[in-house]
N, C-alpha and C. Protein backbone atom coordinates (compact mmCIF):
# COMPACT_ATOMS: atom_id res chain seq x y z
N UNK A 1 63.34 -162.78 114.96
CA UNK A 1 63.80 -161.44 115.26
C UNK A 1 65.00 -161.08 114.40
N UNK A 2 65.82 -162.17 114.29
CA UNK A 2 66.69 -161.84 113.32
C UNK A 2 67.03 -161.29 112.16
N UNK A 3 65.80 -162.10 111.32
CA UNK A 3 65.34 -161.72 109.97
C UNK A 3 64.85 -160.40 109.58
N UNK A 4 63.72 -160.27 110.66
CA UNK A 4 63.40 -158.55 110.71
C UNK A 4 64.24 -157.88 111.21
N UNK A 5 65.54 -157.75 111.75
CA UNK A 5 66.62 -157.26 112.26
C UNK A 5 67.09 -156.65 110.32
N UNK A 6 67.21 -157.96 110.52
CA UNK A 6 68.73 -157.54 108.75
C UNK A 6 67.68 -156.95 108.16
N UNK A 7 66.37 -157.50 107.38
CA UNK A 7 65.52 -156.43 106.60
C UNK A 7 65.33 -155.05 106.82
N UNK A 8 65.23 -154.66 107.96
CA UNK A 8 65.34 -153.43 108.61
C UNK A 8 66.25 -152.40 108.12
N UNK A 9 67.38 -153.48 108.32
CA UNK A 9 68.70 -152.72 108.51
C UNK A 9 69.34 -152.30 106.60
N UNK A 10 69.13 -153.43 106.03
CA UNK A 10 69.33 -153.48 104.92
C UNK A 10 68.26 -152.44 103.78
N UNK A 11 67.10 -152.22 104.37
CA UNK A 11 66.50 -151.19 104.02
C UNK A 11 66.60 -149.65 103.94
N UNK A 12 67.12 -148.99 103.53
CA UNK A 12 67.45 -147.59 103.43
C UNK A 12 66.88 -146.53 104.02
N UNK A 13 65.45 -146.90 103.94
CA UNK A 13 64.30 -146.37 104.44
C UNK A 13 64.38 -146.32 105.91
N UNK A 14 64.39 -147.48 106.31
CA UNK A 14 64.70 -147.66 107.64
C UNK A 14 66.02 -147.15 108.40
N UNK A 15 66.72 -148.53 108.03
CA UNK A 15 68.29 -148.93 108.63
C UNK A 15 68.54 -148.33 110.06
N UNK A 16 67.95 -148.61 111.19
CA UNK A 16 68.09 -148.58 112.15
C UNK A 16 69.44 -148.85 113.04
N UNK A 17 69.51 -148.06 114.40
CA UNK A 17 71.08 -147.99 114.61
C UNK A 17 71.45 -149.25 115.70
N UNK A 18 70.21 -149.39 116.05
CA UNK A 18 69.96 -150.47 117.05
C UNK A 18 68.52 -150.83 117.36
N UNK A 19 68.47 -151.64 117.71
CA UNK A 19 66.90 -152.43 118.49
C UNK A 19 66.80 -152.75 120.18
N UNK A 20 65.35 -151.91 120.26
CA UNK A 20 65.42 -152.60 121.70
C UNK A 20 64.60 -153.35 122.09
N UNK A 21 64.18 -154.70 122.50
CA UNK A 21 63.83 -155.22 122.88
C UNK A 21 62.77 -155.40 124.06
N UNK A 22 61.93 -155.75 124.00
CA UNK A 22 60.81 -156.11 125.38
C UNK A 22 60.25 -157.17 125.36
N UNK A 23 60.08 -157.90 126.25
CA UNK A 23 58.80 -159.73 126.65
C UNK A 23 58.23 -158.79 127.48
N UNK A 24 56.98 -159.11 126.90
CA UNK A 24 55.10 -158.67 127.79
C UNK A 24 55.10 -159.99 127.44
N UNK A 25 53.81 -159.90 128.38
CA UNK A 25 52.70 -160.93 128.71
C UNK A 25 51.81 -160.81 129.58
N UNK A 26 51.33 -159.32 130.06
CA UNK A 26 50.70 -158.82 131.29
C UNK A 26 49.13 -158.66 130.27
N UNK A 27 48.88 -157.78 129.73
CA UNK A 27 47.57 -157.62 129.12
C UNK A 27 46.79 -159.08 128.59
N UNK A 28 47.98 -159.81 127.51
CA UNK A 28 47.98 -160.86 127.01
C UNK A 28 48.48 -161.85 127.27
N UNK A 29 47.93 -162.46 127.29
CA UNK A 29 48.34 -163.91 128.56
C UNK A 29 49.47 -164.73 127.98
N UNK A 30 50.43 -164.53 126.65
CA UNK A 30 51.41 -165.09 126.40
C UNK A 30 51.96 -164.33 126.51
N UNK A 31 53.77 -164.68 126.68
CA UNK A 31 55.05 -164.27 126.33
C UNK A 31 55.50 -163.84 124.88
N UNK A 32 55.13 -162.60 124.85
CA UNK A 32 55.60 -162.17 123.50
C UNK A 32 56.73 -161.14 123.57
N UNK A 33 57.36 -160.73 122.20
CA UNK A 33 58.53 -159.77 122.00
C UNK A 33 58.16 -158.63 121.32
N UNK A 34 58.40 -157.58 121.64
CA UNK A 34 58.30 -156.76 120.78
C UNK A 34 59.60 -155.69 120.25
N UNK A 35 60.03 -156.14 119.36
CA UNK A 35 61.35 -155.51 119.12
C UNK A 35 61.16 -154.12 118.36
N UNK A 36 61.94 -153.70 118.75
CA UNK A 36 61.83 -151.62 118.38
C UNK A 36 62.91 -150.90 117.99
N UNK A 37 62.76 -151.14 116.49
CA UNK A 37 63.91 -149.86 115.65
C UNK A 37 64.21 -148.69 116.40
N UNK A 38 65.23 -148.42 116.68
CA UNK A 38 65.73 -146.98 117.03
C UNK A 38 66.34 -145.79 116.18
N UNK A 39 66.80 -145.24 116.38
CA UNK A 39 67.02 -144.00 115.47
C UNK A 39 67.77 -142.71 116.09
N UNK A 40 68.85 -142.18 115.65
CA UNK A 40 69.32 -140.90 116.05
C UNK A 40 68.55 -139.47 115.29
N UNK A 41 68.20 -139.69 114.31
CA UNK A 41 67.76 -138.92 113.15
C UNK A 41 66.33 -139.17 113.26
N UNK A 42 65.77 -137.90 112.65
CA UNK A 42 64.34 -138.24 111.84
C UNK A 42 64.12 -139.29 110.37
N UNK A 43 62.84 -139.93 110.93
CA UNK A 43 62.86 -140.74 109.24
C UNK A 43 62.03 -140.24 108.74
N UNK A 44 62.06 -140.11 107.15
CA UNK A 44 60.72 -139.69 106.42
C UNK A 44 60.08 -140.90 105.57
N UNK A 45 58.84 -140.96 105.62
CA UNK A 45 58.46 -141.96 105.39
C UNK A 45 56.92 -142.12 104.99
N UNK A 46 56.31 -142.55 103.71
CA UNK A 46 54.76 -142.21 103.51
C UNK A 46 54.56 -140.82 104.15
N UNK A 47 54.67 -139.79 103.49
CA UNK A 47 54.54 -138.21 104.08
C UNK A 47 54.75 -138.00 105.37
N UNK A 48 55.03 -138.67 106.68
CA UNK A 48 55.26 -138.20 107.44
C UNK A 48 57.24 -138.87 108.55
N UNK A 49 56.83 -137.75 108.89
CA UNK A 49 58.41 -137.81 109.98
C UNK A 49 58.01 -138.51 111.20
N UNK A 50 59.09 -140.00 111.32
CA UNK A 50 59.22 -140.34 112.24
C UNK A 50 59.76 -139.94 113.03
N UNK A 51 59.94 -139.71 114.67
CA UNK A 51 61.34 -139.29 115.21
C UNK A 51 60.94 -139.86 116.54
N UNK A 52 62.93 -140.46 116.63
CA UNK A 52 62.80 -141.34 117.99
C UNK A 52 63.22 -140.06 119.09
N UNK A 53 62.84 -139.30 119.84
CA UNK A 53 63.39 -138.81 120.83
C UNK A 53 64.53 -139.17 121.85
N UNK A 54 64.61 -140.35 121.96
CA UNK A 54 65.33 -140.57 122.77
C UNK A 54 66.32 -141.55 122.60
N UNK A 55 66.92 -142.23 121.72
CA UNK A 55 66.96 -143.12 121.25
C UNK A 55 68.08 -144.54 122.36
N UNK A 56 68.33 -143.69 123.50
CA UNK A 56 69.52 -144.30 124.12
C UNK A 56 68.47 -144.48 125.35
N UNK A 57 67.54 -144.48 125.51
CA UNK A 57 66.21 -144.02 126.53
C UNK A 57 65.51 -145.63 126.28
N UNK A 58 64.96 -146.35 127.28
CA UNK A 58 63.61 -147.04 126.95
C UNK A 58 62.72 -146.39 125.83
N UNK A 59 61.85 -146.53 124.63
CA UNK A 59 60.85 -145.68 124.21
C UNK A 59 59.79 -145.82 125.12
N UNK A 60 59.03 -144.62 124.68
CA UNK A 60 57.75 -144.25 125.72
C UNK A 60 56.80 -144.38 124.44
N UNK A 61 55.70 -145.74 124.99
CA UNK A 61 54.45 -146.22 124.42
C UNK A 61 53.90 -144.88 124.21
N UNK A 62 53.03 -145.20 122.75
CA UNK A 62 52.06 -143.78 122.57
C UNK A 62 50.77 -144.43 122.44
N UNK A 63 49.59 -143.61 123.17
CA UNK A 63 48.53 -144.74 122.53
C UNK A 63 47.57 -143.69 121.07
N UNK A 64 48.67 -143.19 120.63
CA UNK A 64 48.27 -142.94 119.05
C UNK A 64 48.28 -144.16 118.04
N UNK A 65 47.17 -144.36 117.08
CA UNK A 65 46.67 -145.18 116.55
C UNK A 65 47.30 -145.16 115.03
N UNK A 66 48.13 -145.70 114.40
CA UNK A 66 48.78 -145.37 112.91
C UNK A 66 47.06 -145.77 111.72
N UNK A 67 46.83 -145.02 110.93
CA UNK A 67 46.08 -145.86 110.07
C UNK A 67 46.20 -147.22 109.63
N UNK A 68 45.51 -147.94 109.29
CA UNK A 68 45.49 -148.94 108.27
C UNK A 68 46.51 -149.03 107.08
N UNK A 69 46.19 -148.15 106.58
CA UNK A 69 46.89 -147.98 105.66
C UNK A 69 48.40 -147.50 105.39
N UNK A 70 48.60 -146.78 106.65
CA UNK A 70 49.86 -146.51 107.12
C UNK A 70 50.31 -147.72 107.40
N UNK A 71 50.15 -148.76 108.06
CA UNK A 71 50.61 -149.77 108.60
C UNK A 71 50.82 -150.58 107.33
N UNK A 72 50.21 -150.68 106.52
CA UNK A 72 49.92 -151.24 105.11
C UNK A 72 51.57 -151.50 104.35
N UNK A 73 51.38 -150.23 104.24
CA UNK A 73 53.00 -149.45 103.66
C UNK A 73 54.19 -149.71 104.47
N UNK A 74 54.18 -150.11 105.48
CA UNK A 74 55.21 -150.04 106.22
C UNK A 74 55.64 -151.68 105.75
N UNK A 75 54.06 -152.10 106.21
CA UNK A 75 54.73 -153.90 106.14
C UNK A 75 55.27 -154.32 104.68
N UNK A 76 54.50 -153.53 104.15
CA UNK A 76 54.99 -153.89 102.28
C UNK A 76 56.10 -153.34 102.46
N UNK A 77 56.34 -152.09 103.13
CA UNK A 77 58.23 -152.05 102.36
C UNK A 77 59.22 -152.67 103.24
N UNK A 78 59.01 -153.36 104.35
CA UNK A 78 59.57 -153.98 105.20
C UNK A 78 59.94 -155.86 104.36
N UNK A 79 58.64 -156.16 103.71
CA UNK A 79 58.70 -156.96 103.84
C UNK A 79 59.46 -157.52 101.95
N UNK A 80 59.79 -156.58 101.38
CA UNK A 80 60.71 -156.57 100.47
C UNK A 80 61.86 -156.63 100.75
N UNK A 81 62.46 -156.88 101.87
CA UNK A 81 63.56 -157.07 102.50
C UNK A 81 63.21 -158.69 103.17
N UNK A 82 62.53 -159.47 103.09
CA UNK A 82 62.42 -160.40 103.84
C UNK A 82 62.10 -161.84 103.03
């Protein structure tokens, strides 16, 4: 978590103001984390605007689906930081 913490942060694109944190294991039968960039601002990013609404809030799950390829881009520029 760490590592993707600083890449994040160290990324421009990103640079998130904080992370919030969750352990599930209800759907999926292990203990996993899912850590979640936050944001005061909109991000722009592969043509479209991210925006955290709430950012001092729990986020609220969307069950909108990102492309493939959207996801693609994200991990590649994420992972130039890593």
């Amino acid at each position: 978590m760490q590592e993707i913490e600083l890449a994040l942060i160290q990324n421009k694109t990103f640079n998130p103001i904080r992370f919030t944190y969750w352990q599930m294991g209800n759907k999926v039968h292990h203990l996993h984390i899912h850590g979640i960039p936050r944001y005061n601002c909109p991000k722009k990013f592969f043509h479209k605007i991210w925006l955290d609404k709430n950012p001092n809030q729990p986020p609220i799950w969307s069950n909108k689906i990102e492309s493939s390829q959207t996801i693609k881009v994200i991990r590649d520029e994420i992972k130039k930081f890593l």
